[in-house]
N, C-alpha and C. Protein backbone atom coordinates (compact mmCIF):
# COMPACT_ATOMS: atom_id res chain seq x y z
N UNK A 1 -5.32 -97.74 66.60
CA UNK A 1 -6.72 -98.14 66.61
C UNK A 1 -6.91 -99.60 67.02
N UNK A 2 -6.00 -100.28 67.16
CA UNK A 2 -6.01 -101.79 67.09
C UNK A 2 -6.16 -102.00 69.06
N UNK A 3 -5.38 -101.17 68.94
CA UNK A 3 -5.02 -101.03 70.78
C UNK A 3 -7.07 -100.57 71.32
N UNK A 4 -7.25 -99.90 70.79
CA UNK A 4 -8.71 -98.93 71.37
C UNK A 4 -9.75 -100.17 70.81
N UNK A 5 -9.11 -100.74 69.73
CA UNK A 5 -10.77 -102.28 69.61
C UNK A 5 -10.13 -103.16 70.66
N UNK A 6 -9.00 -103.54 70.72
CA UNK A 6 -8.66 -104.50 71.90
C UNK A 6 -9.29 -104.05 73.01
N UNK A 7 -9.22 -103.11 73.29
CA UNK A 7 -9.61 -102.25 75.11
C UNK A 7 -11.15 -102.34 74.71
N UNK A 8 -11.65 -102.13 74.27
CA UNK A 8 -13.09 -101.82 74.00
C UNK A 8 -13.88 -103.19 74.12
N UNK A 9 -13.51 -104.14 73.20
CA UNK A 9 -13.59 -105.07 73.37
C UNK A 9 -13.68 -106.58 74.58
N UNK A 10 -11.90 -105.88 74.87
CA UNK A 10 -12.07 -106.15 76.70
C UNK A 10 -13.31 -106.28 77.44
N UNK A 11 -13.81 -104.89 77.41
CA UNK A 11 -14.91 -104.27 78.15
C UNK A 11 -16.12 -104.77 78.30
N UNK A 12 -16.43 -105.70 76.52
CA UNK A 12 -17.67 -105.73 76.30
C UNK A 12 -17.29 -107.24 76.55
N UNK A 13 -16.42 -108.33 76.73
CA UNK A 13 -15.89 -109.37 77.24
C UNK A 13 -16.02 -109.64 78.44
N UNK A 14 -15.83 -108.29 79.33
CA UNK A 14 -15.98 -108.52 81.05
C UNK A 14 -17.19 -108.29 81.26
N UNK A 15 -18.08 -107.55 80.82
CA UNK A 15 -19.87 -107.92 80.54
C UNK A 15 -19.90 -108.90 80.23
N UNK A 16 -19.42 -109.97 79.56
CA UNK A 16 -20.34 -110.51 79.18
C UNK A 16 -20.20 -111.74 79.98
N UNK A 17 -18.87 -112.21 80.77
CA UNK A 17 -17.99 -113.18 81.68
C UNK A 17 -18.98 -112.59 82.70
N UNK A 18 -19.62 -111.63 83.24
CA UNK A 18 -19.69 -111.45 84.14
C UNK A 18 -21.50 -111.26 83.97
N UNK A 19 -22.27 -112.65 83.11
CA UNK A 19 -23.73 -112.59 82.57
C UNK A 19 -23.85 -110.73 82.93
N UNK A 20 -23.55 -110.22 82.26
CA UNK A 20 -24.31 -108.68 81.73
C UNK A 20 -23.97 -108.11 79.85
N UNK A 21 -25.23 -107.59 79.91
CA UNK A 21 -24.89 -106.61 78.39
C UNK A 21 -24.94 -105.35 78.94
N UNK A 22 -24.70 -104.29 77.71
CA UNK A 22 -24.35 -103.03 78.56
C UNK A 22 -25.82 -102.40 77.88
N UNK A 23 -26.25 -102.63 76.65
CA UNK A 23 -27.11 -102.27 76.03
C UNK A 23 -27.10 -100.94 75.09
N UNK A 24 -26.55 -100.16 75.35
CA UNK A 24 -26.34 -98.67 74.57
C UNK A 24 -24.46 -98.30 74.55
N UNK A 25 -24.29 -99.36 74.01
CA UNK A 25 -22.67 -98.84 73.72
C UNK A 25 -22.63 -98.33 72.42
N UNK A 26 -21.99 -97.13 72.10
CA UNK A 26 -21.81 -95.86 70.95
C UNK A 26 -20.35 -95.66 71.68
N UNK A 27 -20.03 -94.72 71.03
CA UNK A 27 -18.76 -94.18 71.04
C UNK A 27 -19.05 -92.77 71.66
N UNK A 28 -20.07 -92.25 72.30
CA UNK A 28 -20.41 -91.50 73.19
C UNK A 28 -19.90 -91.95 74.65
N UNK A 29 -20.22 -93.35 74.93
CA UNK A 29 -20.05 -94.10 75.54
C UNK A 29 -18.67 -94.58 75.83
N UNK A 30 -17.84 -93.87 75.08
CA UNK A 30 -16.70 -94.71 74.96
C UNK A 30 -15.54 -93.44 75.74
N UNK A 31 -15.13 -93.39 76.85
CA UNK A 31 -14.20 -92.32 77.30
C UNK A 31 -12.66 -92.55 77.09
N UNK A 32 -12.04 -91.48 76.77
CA UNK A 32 -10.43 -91.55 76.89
C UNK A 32 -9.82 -91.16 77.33
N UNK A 33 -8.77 -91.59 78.38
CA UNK A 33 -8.17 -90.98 79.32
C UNK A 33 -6.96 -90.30 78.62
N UNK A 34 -6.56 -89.41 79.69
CA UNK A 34 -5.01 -89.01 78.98
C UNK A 34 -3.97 -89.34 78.31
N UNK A 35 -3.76 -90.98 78.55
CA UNK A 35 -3.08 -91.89 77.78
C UNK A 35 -3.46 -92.32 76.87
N UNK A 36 -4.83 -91.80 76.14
CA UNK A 36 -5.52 -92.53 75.08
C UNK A 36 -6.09 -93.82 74.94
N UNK A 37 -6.33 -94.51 76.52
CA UNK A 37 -6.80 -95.55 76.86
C UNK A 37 -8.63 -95.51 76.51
N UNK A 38 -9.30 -96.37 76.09
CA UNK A 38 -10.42 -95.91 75.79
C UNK A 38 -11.48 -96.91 77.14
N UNK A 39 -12.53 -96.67 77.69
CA UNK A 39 -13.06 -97.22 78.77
C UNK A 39 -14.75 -97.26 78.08
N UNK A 40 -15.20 -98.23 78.86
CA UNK A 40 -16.92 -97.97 78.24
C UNK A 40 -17.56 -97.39 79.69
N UNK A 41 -18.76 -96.28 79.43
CA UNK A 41 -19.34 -95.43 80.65
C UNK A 41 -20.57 -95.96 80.30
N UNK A 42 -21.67 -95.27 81.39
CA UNK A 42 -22.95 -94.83 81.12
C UNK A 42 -23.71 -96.23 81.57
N UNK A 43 -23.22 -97.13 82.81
CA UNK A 43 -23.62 -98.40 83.24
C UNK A 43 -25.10 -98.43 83.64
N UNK A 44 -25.69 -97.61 83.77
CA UNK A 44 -27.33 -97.53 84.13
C UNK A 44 -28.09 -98.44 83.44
N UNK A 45 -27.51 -98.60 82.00
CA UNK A 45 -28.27 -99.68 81.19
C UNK A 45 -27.97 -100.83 80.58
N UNK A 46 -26.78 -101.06 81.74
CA UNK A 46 -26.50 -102.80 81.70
C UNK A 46 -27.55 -103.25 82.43
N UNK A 47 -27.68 -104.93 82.08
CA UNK A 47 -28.73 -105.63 82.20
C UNK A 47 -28.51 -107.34 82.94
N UNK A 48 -28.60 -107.79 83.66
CA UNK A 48 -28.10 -109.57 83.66
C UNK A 48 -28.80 -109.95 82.54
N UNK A 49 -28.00 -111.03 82.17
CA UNK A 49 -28.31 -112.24 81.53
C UNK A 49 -28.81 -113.61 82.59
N UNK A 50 -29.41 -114.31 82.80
CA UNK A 50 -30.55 -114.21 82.17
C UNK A 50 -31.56 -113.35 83.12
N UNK A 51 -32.53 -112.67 82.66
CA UNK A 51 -33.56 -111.15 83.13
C UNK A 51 -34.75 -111.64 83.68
N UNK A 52 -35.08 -111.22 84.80
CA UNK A 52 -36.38 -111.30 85.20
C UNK A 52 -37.51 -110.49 84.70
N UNK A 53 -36.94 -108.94 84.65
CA UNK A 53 -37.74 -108.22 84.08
C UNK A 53 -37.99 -107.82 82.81
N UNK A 54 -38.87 -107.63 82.03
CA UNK A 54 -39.23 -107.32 80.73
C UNK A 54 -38.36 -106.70 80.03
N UNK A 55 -37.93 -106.46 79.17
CA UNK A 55 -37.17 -106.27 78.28
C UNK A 55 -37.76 -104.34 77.66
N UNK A 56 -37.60 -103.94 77.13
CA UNK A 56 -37.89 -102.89 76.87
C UNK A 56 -37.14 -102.34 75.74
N UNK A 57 -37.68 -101.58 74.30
CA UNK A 57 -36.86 -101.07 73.21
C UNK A 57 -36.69 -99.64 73.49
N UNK A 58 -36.45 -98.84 74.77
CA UNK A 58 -36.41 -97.27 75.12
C UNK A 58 -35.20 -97.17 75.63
N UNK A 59 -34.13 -98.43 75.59
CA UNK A 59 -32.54 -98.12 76.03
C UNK A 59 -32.03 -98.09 74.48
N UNK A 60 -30.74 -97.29 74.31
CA UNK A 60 -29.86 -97.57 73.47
C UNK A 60 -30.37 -96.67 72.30
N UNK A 61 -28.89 -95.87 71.31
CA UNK A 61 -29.25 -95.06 70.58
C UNK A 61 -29.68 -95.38 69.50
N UNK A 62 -30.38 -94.64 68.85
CA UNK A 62 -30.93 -95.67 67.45
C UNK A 62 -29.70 -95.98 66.25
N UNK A 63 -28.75 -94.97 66.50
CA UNK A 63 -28.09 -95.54 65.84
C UNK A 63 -26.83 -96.56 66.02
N UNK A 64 -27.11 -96.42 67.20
CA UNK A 64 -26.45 -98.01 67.48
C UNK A 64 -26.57 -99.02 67.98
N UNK A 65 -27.77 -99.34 68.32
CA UNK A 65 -29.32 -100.44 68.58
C UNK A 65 -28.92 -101.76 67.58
N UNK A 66 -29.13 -102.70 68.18
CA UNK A 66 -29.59 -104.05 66.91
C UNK A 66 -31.01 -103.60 66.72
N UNK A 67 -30.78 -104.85 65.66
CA UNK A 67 -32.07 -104.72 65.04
C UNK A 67 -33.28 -105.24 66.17
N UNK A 68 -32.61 -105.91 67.00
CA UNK A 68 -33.29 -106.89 68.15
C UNK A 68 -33.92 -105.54 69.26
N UNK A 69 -33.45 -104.55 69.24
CA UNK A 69 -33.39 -103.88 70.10
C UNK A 69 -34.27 -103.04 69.73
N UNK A 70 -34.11 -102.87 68.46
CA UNK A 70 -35.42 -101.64 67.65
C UNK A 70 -36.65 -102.16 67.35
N UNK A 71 -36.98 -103.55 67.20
CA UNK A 71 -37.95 -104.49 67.13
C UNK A 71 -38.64 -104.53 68.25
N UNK A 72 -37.93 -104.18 69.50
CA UNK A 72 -38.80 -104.57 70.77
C UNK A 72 -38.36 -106.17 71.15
N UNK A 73 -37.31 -106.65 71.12
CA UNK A 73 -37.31 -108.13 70.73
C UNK A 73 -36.44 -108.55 72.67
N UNK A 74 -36.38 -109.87 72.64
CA UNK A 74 -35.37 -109.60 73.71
C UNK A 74 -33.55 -109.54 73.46
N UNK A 75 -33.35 -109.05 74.22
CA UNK A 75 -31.65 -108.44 73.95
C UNK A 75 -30.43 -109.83 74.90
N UNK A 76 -29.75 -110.00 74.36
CA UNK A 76 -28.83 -111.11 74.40
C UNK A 76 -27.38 -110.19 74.46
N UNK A 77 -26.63 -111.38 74.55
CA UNK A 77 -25.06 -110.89 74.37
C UNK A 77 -24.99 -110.35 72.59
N UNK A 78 -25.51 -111.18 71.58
CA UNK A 78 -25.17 -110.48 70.29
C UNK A 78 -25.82 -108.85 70.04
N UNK A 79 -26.50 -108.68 71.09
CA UNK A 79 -26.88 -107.17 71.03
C UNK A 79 -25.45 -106.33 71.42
N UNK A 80 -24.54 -106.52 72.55
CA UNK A 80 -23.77 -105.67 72.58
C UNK A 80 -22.26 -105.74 71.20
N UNK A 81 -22.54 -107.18 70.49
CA UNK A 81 -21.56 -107.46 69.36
C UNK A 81 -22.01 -106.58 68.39
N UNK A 82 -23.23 -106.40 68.08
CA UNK A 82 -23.61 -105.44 66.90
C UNK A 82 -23.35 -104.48 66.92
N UNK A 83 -23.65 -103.71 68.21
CA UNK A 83 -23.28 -102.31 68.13
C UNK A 83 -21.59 -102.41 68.68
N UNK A 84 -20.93 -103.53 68.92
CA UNK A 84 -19.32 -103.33 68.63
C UNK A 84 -18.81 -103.42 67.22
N UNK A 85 -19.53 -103.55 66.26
CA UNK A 85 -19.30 -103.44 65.15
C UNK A 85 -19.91 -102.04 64.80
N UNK A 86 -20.80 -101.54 64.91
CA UNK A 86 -20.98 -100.43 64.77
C UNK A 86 -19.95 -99.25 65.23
N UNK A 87 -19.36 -99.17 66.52
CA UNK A 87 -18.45 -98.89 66.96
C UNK A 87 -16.87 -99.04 66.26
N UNK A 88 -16.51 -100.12 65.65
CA UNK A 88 -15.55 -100.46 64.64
C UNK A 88 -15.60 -99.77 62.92
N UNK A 89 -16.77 -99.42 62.40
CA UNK A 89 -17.45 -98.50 61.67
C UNK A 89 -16.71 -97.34 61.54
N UNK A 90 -17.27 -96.47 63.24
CA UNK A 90 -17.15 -95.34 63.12
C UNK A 90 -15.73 -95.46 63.58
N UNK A 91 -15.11 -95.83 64.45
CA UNK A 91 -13.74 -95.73 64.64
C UNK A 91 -12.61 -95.67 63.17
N UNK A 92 -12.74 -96.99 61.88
CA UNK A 92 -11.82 -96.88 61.30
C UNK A 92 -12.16 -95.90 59.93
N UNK A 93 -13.70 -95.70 59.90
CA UNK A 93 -14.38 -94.99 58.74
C UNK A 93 -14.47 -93.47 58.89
N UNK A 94 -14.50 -93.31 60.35
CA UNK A 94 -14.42 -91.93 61.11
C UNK A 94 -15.96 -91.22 60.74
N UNK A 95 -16.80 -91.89 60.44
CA UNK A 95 -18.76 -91.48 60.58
C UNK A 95 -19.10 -92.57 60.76
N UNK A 96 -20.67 -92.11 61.31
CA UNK A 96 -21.82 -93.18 61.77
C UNK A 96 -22.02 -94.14 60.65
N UNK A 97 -21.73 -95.69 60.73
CA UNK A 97 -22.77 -96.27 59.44
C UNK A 97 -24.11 -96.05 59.04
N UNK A 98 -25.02 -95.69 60.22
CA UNK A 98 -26.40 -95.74 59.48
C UNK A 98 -26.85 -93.88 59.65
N UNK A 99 -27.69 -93.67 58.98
CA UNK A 99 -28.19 -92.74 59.14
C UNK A 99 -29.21 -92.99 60.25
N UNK A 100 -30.24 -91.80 60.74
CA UNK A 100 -31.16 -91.95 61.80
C UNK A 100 -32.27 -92.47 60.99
N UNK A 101 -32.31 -93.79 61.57
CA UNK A 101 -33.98 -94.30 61.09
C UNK A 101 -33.52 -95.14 59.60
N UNK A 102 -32.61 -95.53 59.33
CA UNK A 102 -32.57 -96.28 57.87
C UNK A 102 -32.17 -97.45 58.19
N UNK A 103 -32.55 -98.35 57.44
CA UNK A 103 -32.51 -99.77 57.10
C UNK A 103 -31.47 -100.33 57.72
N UNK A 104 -31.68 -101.09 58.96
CA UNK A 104 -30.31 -102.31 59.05
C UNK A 104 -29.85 -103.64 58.00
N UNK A 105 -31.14 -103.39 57.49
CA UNK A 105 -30.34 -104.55 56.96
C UNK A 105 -29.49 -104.79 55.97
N UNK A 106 -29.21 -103.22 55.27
CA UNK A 106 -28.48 -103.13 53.55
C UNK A 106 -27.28 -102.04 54.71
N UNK A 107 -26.21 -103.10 54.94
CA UNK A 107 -24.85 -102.65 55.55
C UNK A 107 -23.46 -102.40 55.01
N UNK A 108 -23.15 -101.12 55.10
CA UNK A 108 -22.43 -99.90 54.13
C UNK A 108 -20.80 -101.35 54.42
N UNK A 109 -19.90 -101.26 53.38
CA UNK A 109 -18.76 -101.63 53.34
C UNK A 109 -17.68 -100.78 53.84
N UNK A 110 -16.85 -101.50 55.25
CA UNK A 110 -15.68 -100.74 55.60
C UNK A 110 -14.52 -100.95 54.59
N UNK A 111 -14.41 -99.77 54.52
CA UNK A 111 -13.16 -99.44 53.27
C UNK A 111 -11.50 -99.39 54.21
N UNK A 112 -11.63 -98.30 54.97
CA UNK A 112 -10.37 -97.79 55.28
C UNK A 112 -9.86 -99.22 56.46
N UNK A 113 -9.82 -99.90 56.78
CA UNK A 113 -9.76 -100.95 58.16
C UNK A 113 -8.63 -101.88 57.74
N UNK A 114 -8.25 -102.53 58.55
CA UNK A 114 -7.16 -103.86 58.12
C UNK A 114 -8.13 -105.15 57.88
N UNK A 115 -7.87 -105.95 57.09
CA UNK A 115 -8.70 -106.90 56.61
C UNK A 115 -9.28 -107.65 57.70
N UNK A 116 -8.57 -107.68 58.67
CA UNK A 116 -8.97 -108.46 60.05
C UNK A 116 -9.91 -107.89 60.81
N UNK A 117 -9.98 -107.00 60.64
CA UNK A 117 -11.00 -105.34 61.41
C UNK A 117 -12.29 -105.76 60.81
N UNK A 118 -12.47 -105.42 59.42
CA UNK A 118 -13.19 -105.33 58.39
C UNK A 118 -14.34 -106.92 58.50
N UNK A 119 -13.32 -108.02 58.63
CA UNK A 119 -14.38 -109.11 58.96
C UNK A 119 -15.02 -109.61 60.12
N UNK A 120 -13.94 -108.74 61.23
CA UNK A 120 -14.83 -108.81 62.24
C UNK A 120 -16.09 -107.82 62.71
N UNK A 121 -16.01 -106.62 61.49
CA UNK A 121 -16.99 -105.89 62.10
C UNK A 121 -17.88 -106.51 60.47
N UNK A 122 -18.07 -107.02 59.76
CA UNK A 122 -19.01 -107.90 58.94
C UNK A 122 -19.89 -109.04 59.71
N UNK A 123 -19.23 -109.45 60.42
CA UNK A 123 -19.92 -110.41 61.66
C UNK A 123 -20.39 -110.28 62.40
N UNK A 124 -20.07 -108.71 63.16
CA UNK A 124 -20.35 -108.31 64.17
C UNK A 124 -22.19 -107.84 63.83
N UNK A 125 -21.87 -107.50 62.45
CA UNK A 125 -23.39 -106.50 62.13
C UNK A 125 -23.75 -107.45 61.17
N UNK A 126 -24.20 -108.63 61.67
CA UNK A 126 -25.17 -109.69 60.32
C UNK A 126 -26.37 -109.21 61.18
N UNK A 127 -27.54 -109.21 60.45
CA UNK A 127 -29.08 -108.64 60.85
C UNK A 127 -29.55 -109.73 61.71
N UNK A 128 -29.44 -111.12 61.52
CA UNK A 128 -29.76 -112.25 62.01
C UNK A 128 -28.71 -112.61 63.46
N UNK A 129 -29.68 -112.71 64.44
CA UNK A 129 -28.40 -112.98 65.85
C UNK A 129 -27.79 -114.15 65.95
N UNK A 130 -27.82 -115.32 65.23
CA UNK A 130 -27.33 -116.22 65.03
C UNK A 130 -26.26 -116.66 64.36
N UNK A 131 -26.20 -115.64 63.17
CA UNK A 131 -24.92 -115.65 62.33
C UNK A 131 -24.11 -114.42 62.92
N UNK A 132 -24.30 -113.74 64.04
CA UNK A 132 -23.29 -112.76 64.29
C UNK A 132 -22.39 -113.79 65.36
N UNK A 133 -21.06 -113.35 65.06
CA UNK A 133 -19.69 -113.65 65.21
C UNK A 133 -20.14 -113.99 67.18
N UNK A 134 -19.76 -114.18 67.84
CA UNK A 134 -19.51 -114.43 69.52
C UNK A 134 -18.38 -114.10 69.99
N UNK A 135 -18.05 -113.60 71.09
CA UNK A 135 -16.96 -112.90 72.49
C UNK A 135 -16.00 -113.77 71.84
N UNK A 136 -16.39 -114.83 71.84
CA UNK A 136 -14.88 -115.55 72.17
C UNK A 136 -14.33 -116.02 71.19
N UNK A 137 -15.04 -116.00 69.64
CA UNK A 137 -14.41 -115.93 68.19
C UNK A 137 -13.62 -114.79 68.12
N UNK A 138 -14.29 -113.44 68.72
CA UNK A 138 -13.65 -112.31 68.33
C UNK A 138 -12.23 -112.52 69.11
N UNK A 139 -12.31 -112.69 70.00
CA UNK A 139 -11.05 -112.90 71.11
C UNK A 139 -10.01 -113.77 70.30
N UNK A 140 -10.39 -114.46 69.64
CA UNK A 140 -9.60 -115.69 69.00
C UNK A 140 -8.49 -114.73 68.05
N UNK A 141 -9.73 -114.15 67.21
CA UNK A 141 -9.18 -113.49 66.34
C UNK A 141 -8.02 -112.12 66.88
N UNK A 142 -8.43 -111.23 67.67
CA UNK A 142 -7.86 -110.51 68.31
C UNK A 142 -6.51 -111.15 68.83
N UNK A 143 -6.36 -111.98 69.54
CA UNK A 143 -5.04 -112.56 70.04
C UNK A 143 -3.85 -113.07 68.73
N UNK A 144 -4.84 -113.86 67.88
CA UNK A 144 -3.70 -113.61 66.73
C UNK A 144 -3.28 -112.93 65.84
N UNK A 145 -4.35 -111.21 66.01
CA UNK A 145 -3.67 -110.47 65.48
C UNK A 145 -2.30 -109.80 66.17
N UNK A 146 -2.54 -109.89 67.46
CA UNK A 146 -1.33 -109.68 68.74
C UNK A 146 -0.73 -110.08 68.82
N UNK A 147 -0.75 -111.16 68.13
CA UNK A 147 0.49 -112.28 68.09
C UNK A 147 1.32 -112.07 67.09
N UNK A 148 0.82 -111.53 66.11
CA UNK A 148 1.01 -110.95 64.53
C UNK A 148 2.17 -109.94 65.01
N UNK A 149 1.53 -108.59 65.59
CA UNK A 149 1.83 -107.30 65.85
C UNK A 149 3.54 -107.74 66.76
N UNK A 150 3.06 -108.89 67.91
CA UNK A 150 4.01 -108.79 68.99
C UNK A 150 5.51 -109.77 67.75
N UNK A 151 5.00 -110.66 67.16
CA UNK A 151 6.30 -111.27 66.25
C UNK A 151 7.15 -109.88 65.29
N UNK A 152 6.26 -109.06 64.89
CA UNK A 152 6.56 -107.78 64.66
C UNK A 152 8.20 -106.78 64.90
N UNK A 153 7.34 -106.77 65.81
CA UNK A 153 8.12 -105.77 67.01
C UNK A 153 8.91 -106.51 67.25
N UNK A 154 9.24 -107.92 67.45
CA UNK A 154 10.67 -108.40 68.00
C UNK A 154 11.28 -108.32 66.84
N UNK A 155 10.96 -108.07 65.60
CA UNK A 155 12.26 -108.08 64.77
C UNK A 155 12.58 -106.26 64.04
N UNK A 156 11.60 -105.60 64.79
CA UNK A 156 12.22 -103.85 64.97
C UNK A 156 12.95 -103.07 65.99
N UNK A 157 14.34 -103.47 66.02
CA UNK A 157 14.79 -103.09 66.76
C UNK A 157 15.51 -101.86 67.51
N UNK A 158 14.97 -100.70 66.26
CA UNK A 158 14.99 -99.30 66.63
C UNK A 158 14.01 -98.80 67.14
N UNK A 159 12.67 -99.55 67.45
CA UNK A 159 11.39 -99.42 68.48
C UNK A 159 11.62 -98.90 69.98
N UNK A 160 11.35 -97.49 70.24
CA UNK A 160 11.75 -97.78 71.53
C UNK A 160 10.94 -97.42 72.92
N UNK A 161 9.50 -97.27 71.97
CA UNK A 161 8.27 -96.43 73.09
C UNK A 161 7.34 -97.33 72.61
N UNK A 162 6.00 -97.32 73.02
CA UNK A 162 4.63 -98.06 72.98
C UNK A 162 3.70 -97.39 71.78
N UNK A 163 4.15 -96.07 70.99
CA UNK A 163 3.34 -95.06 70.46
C UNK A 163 4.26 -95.52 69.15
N UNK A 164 5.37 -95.72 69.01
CA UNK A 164 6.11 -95.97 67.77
C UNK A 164 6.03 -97.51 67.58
N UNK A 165 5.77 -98.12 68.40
CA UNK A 165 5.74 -99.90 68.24
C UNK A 165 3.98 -99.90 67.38
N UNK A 166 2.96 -99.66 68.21
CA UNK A 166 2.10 -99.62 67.65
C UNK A 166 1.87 -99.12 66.28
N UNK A 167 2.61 -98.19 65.85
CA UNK A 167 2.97 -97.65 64.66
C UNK A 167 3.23 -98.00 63.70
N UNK A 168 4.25 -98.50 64.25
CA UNK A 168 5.13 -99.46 63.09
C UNK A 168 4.50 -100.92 62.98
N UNK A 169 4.06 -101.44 63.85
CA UNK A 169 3.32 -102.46 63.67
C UNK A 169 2.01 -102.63 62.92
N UNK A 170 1.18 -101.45 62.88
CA UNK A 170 0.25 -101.24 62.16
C UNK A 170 0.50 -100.89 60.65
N UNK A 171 1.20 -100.05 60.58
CA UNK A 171 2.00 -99.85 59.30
C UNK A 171 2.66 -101.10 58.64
N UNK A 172 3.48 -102.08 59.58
CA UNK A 172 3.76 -102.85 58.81
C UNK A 172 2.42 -103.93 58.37
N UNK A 173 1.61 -104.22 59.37
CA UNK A 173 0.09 -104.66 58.66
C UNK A 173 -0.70 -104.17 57.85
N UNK A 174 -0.60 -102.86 57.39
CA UNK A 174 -1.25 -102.47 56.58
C UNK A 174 -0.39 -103.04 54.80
N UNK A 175 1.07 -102.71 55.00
CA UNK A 175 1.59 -102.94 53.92
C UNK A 175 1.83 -103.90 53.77
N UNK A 176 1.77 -105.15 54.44
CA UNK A 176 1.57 -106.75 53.92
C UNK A 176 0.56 -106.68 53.29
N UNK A 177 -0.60 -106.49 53.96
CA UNK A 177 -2.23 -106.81 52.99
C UNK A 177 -2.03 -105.95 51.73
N UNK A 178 -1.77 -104.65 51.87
CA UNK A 178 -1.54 -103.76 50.45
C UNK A 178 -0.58 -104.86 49.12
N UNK A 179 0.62 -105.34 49.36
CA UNK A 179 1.93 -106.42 49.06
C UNK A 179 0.73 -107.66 48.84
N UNK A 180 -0.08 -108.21 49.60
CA UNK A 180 -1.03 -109.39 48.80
C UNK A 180 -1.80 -108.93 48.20
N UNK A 181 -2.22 -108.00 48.40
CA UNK A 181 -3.45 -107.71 47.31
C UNK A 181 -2.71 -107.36 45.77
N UNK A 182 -1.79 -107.15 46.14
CA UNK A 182 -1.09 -106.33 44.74
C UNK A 182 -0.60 -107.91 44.00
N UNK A 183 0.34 -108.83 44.89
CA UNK A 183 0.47 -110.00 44.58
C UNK A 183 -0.72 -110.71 43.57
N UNK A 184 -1.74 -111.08 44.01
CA UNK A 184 -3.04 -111.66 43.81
C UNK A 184 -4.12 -111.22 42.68
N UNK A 185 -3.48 -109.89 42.73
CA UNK A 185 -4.43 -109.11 41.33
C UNK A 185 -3.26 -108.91 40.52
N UNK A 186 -4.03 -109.63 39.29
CA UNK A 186 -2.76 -109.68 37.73
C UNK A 186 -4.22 -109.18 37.07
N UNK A 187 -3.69 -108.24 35.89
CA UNK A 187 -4.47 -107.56 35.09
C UNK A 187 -4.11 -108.21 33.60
């Protein structure tokens, strides 16, 4: 899963290097090729930054809309960060966070995620566009989790495919944070 937010992410990075949002990114939106590579589709409702024309709240699904977007408001780059957190949601939680039509602003807690996941999709979905996280924080963060994963793998040396590295690398991130948390809580 770490591999499919990196790629995804990518995506919504080269929008954004390249002044565009995509505006309706869901995981509808999100295709996988045979290799399990994940791609973003459905480009009709990317947009430049900065817009000549009016803005409009009739793109993008409601349930994965900012709040900016359901307001009628104008749409920015933190519009496509929100619904990449939304997207991070359903990927590590495996359902939609919101129901159709309920409240953005009281936002459900990711449980199942790696702690690094978990705060970037807390940032990703603050209600306010100002306190949500930016491309190139997330990127920050992303590279040193890769950096994490790749110090990893050089010291597993019965690794010998891309499907068992990722594996084991995730596994071994999961059971460090499990090993501090257990550390850190005395009863």
């Amino acid at each position: 899963l770490i591999t499919t937010t990196n790629r995804i992410f990518s995506g919504i990075e080269y929008l954004q290097k390249n002044q565009k949002i995509h505006r309706d990114l869901k995981p509808l939106n999100i295709l996988i090729d045979h290799d399990y590579f994940p791609y973003i589709s459905d480009f009709e409702t990317i947009k430049s930054i900065p817009t000549e024309t009016p803005n409009t709240n009739d793109i993008g699904s409601p349930l994965y809309s900012s709040p900016e977007q359901d307001e009628g408001l104008d749409v920015s780059y933190p519009t496509d960060i929100y619904s990449f957190g939304l997207i991070l949601y359903f990927l590590f939680e495996k359902k939609d966070m919101f129901e159709l039509f309920s409240d953005k602003k009281s936002i459900k807690k990711m449980i199942k995620g790696p702690c690094i996941i978990q705060y970037i999709y807390n940032k990703c979905v603050e209600y306010n566009i100002e306190q949500r996280i930016t491309c190139n924080e997330i990127k920050t963060i992303l590279i040193d989790t890769l950096y994490f994963y790749e110090q990893c793998f050089l010291y597993a040396k019965d690794i010998i495919n891309h499907t068992q590295m990722i594996n084991f690398i995730f596994e071994t991130k999961i059971n460090l944070e499990r090993n501090e948390s257990l550390t850190f809580h005395y009863d």
